[in-house]
PDB file of N, CA and C in Angstrom:
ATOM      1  N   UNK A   1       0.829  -1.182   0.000  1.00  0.00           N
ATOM      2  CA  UNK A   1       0.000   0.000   0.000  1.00  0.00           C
ATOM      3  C   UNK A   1       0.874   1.246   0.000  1.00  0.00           C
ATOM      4  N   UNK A   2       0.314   2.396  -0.822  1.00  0.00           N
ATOM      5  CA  UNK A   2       0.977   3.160  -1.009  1.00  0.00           C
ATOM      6  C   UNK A   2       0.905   4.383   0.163  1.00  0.00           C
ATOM      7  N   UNK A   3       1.744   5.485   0.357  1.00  0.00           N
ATOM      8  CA  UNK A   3       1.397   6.364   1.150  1.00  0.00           C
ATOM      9  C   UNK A   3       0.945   7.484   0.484  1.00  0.00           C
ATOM     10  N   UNK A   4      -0.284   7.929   1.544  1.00  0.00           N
ATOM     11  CA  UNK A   4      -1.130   9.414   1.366  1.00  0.00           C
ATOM     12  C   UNK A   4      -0.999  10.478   1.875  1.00  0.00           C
ATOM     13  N   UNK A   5      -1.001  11.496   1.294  1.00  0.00           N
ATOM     14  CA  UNK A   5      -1.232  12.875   2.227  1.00  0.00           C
ATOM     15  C   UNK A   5      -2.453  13.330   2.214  1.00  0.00           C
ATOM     16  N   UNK A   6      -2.899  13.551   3.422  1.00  0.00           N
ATOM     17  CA  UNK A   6      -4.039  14.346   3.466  1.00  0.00           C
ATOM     18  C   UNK A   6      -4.501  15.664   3.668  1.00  0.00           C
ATOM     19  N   UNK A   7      -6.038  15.913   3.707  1.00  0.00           N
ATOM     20  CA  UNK A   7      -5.596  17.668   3.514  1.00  0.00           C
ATOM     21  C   UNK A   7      -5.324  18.144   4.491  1.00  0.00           C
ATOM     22  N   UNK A   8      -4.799  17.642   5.782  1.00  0.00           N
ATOM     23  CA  UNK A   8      -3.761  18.569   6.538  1.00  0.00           C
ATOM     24  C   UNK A   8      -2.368  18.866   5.813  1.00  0.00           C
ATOM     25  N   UNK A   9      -1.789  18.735   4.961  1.00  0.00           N
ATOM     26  CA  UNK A   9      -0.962  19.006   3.677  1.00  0.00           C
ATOM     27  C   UNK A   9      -0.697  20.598   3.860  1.00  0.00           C
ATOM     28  N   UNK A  10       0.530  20.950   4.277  1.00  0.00           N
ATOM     29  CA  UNK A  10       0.516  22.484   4.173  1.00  0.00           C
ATOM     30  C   UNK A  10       1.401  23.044   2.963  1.00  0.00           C
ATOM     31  N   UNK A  11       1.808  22.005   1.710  1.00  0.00           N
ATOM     32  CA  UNK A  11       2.326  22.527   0.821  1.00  0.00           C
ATOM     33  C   UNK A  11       3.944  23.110   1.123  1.00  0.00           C
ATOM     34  N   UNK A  12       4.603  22.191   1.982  1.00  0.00           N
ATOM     35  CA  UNK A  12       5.710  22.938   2.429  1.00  0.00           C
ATOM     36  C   UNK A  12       7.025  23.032   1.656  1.00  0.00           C
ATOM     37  N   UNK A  13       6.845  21.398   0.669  1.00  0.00           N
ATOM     38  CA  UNK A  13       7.993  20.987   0.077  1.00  0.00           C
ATOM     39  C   UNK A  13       8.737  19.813   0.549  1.00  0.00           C
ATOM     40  N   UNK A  14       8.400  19.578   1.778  1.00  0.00           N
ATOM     41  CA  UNK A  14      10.000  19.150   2.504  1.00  0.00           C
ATOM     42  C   UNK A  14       9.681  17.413   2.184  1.00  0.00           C
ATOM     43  N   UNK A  15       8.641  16.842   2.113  1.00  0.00           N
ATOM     44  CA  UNK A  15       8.637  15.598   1.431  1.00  0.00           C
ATOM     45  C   UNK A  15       9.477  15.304   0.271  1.00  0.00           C
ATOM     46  N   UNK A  16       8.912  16.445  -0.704  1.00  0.00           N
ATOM     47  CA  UNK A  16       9.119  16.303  -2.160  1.00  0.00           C
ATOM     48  C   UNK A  16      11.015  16.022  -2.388  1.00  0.00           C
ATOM     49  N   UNK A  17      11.715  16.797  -1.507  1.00  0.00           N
ATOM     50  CA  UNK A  17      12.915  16.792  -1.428  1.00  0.00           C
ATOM     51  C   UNK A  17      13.484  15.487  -1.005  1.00  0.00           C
ATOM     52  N   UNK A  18      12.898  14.391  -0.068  1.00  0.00           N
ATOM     53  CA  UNK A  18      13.124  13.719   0.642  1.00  0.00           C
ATOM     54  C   UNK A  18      12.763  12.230  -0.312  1.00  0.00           C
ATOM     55  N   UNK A  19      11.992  12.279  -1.086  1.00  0.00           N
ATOM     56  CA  UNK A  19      11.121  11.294  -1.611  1.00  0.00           C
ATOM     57  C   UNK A  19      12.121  10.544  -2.738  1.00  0.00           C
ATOM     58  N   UNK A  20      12.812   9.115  -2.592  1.00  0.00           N
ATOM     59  CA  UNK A  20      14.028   8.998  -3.703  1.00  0.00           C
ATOM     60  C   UNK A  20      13.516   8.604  -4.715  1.00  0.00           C
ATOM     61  N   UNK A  21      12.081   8.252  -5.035  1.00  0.00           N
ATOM     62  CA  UNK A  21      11.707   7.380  -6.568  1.00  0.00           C
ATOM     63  C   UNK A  21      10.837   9.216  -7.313  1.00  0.00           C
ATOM     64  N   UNK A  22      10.619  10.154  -6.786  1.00  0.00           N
ATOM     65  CA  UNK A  22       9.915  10.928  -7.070  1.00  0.00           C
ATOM     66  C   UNK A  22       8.469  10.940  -7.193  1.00  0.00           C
ATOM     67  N   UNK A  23       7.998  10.053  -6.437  1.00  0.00           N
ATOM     68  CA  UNK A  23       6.413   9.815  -6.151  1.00  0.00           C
ATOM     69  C   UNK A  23       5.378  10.907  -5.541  1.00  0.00           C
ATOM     70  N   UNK A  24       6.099  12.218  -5.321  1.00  0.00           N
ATOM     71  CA  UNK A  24       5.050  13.245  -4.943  1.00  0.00           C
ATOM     72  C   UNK A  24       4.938  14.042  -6.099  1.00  0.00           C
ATOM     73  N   UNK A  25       4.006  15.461  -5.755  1.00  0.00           N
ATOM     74  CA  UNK A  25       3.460  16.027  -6.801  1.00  0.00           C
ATOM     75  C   UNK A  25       3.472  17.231  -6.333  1.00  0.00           C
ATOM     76  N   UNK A  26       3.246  17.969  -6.544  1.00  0.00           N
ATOM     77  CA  UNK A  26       3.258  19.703  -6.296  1.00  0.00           C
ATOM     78  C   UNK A  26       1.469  19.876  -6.238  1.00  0.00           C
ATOM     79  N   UNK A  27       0.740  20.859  -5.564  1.00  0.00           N
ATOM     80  CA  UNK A  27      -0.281  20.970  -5.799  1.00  0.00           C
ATOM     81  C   UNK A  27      -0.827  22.234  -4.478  1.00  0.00           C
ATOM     82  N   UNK A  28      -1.918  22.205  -4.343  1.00  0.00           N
ATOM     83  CA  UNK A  28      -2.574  22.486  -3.214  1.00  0.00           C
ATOM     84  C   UNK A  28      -2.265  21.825  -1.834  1.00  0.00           C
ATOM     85  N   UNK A  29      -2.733  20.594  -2.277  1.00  0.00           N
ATOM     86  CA  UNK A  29      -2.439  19.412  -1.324  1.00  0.00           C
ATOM     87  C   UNK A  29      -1.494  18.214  -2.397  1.00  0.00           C
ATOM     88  N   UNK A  30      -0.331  18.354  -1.573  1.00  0.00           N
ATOM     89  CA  UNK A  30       0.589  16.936  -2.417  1.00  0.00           C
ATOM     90  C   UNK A  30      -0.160  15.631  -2.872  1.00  0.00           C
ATOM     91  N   UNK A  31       0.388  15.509  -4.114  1.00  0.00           N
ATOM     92  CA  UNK A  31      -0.214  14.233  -3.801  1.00  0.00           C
ATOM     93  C   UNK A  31       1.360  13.110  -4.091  1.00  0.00           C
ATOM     94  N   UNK A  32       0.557  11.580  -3.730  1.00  0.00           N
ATOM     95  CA  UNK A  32       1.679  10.724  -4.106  1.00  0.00           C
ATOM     96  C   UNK A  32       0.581   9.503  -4.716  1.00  0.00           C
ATOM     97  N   UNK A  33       2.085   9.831  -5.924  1.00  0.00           N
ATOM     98  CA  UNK A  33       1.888   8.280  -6.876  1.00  0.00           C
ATOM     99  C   UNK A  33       2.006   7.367  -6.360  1.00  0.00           C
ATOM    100  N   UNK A  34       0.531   6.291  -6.025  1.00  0.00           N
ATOM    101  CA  UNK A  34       0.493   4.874  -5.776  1.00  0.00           C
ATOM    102  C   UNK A  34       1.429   4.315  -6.419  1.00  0.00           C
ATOM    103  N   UNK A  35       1.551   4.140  -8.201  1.00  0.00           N
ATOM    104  CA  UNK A  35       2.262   3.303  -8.859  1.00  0.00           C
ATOM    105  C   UNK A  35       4.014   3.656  -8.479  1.00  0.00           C
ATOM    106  N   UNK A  36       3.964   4.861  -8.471  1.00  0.00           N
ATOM    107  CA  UNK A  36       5.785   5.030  -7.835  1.00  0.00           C
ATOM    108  C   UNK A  36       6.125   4.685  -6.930  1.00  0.00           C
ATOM    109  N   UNK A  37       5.097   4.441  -5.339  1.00  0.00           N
ATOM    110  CA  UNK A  37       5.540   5.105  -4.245  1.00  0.00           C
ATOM    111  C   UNK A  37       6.269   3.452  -3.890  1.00  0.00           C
ATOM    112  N   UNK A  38       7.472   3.749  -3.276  1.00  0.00           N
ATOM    113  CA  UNK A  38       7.775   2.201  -2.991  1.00  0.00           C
ATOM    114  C   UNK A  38       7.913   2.037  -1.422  1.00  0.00           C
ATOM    115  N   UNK A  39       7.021   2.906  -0.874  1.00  0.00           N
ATOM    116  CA  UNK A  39       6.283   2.606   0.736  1.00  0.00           C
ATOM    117  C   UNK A  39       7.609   2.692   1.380  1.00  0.00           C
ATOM    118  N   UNK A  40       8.732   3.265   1.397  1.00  0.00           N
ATOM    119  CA  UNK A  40       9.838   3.408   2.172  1.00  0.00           C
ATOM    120  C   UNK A  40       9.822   4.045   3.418  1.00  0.00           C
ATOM    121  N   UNK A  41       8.461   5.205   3.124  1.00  0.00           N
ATOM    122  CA  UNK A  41       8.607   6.044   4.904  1.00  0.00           C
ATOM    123  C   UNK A  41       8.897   7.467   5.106  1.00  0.00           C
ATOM    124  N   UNK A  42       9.815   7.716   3.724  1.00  0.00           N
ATOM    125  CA  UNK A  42      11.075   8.680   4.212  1.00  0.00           C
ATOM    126  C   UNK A  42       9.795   9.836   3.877  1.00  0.00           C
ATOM    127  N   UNK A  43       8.786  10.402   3.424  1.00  0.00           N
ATOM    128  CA  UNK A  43       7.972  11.320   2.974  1.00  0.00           C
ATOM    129  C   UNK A  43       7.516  11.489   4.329  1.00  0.00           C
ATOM    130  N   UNK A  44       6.515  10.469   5.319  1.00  0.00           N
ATOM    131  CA  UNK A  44       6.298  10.444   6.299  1.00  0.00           C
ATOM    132  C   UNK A  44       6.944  11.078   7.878  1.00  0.00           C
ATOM    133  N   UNK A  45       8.127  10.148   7.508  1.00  0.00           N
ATOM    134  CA  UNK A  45       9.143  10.723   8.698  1.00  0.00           C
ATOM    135  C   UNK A  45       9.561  12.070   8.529  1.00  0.00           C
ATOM    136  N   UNK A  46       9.191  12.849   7.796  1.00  0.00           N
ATOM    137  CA  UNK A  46       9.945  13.912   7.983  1.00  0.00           C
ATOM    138  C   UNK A  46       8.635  14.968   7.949  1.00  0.00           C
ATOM    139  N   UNK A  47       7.639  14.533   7.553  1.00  0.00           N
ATOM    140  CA  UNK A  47       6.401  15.651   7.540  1.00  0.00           C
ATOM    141  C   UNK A  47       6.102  16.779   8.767  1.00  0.00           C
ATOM    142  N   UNK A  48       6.218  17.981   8.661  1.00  0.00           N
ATOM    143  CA  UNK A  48       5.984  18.287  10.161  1.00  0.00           C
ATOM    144  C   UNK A  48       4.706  18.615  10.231  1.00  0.00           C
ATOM    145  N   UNK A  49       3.697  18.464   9.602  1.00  0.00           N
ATOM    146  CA  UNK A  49       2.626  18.317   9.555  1.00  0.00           C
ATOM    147  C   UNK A  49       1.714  16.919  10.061  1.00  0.00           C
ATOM    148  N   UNK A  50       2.469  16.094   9.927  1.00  0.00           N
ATOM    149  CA  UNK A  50       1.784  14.615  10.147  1.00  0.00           C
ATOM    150  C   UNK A  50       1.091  14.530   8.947  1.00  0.00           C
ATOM    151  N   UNK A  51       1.344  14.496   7.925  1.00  0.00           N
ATOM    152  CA  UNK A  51      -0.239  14.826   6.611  1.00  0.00           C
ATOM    153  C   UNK A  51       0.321  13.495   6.073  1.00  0.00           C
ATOM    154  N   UNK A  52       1.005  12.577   5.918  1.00  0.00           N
ATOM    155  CA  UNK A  52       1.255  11.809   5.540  1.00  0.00           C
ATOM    156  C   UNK A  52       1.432  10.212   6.249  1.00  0.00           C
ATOM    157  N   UNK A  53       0.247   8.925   5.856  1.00  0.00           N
ATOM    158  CA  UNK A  53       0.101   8.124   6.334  1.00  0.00           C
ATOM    159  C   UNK A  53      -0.014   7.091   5.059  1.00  0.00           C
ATOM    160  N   UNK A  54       0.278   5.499   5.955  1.00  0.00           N
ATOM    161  CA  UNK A  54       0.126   4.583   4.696  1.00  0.00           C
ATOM    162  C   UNK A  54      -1.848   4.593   3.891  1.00  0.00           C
ATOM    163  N   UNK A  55      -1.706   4.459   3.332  1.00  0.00           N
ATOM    164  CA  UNK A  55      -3.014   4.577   2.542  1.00  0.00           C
ATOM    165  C   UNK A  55      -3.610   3.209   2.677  1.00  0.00           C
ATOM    166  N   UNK A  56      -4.687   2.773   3.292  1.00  0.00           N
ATOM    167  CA  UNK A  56      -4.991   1.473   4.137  1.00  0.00           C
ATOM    168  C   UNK A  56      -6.294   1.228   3.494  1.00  0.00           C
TER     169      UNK A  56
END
């Protein structure tokens, strides 16, 4: 399962930097590619938002 952000999402960046297959997106609210995401974590662990969880 892939990981989600939700709209607590404050658009900060700091995933996008962090993310090694490039599975996020720029937007309002980030999003992340299911088909890219290879569930590693590293988007998560670093959110200071918490906006990012496995997608269940």
């Amino acid at each position: 399962m892939a990981y989600k952000i939700s709209e607590d999402c404050a658009a900060c960046g700091t995933c996008i930097d962090e993310c090694p297959v490039g599975a996020i997106s720029e937007g309002d609210i980030y999003k992340i590619d299911p088909n890219v995401c290879t569930e590693c974590g590293t988007c998560a662990s670093v959110c200071p938002m918490g906006a990012i969880s496995l997608d269940k």
